[in-house]
Protein backbone atom coordinates (compact mmCIF):
# COMPACT_ATOMS: atom_id res chain seq x y z
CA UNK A 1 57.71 -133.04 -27.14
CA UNK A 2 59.61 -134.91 -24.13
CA UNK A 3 61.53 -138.06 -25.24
CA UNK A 4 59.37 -140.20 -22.68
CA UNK A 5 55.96 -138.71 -24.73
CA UNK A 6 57.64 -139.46 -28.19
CA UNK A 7 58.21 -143.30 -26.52
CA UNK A 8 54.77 -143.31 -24.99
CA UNK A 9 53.19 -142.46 -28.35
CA UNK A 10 55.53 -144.99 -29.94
CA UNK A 11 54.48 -147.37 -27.61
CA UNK A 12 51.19 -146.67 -27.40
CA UNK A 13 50.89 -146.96 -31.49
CA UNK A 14 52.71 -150.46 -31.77
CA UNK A 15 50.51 -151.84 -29.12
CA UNK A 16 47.59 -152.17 -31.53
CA UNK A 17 48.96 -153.04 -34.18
CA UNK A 18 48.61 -156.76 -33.55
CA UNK A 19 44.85 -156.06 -33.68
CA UNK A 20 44.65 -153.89 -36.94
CA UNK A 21 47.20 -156.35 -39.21
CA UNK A 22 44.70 -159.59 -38.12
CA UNK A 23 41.53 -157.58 -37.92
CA UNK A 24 40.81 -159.04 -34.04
CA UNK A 25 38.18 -157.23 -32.67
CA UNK A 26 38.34 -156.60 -28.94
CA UNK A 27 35.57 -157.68 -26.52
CA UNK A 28 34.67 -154.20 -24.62
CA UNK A 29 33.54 -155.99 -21.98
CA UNK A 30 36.16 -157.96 -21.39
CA UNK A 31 39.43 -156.44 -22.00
CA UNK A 32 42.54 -158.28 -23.34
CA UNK A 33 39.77 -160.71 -25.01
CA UNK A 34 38.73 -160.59 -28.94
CA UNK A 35 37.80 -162.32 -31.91
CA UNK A 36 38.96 -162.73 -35.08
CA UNK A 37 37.06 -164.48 -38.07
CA UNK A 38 38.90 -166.67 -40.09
CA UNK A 39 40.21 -165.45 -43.81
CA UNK A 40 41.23 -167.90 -46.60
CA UNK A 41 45.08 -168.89 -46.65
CA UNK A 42 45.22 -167.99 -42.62
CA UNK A 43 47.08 -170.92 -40.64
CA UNK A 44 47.05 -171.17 -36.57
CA UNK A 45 50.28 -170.75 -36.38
CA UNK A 46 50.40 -167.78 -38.05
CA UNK A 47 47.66 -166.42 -36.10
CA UNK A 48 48.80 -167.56 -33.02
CA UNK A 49 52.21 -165.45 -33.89
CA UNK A 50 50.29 -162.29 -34.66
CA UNK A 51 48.87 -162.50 -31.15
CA UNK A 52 51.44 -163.44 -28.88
CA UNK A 53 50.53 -166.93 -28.51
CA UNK A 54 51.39 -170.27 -29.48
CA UNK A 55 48.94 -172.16 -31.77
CA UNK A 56 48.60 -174.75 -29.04
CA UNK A 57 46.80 -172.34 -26.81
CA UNK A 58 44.57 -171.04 -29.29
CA UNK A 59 43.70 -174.76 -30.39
CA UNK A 60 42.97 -175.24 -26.44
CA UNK A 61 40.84 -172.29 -25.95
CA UNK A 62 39.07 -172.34 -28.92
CA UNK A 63 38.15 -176.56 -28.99
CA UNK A 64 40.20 -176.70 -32.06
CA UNK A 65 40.82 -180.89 -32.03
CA UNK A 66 43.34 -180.38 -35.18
CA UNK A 67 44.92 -177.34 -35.65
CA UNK A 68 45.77 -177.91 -38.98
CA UNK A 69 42.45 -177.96 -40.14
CA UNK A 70 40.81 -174.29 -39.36
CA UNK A 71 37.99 -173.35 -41.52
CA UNK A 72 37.48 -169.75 -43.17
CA UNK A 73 35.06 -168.44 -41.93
CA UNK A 74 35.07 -169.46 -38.51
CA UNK A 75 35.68 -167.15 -35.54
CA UNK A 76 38.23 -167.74 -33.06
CA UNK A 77 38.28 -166.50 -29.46
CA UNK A 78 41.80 -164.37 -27.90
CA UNK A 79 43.19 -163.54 -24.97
């Protein structure tokens, strides 16, 4: 195998794995969107880390009026 397949796969492999540690399931009809439910002991910022974002953004997009206070349970919207 060519060094730029072995880096593609590599690549390609990494790419969801921001998906499979939080569990966000993507939106197939609207790609780069997802959701992910909330699980006991999660936090926003962590979250918000997993995903490439800043807690702040999630709050924003999601209507969250105190981030501190997410709810298991609940679903929250990516993208």
């Amino acid at each position: 195998m060519k060094t730029s397949s072995i880096l593609f796969v590599a690549m390609s492999a990494l790419a969801g794995l921001t998906e499979a540690r939080r569990g966000c399931k993507p939106d197939v009809a609207h790609p780069g969107f997802g959701t992910y439910t909330i699980a006991s002991g999660d936090n926003l910022n962590d979250i918000a880390t997993d995903f490439g974002t800043t807690a702040t953004q999630l709050a924003t997009i999601n209507s969250i009026p105190n981030p501190d206070q997410i709810k298991p349970g609940n679903t929250l919207v990516r993208h």
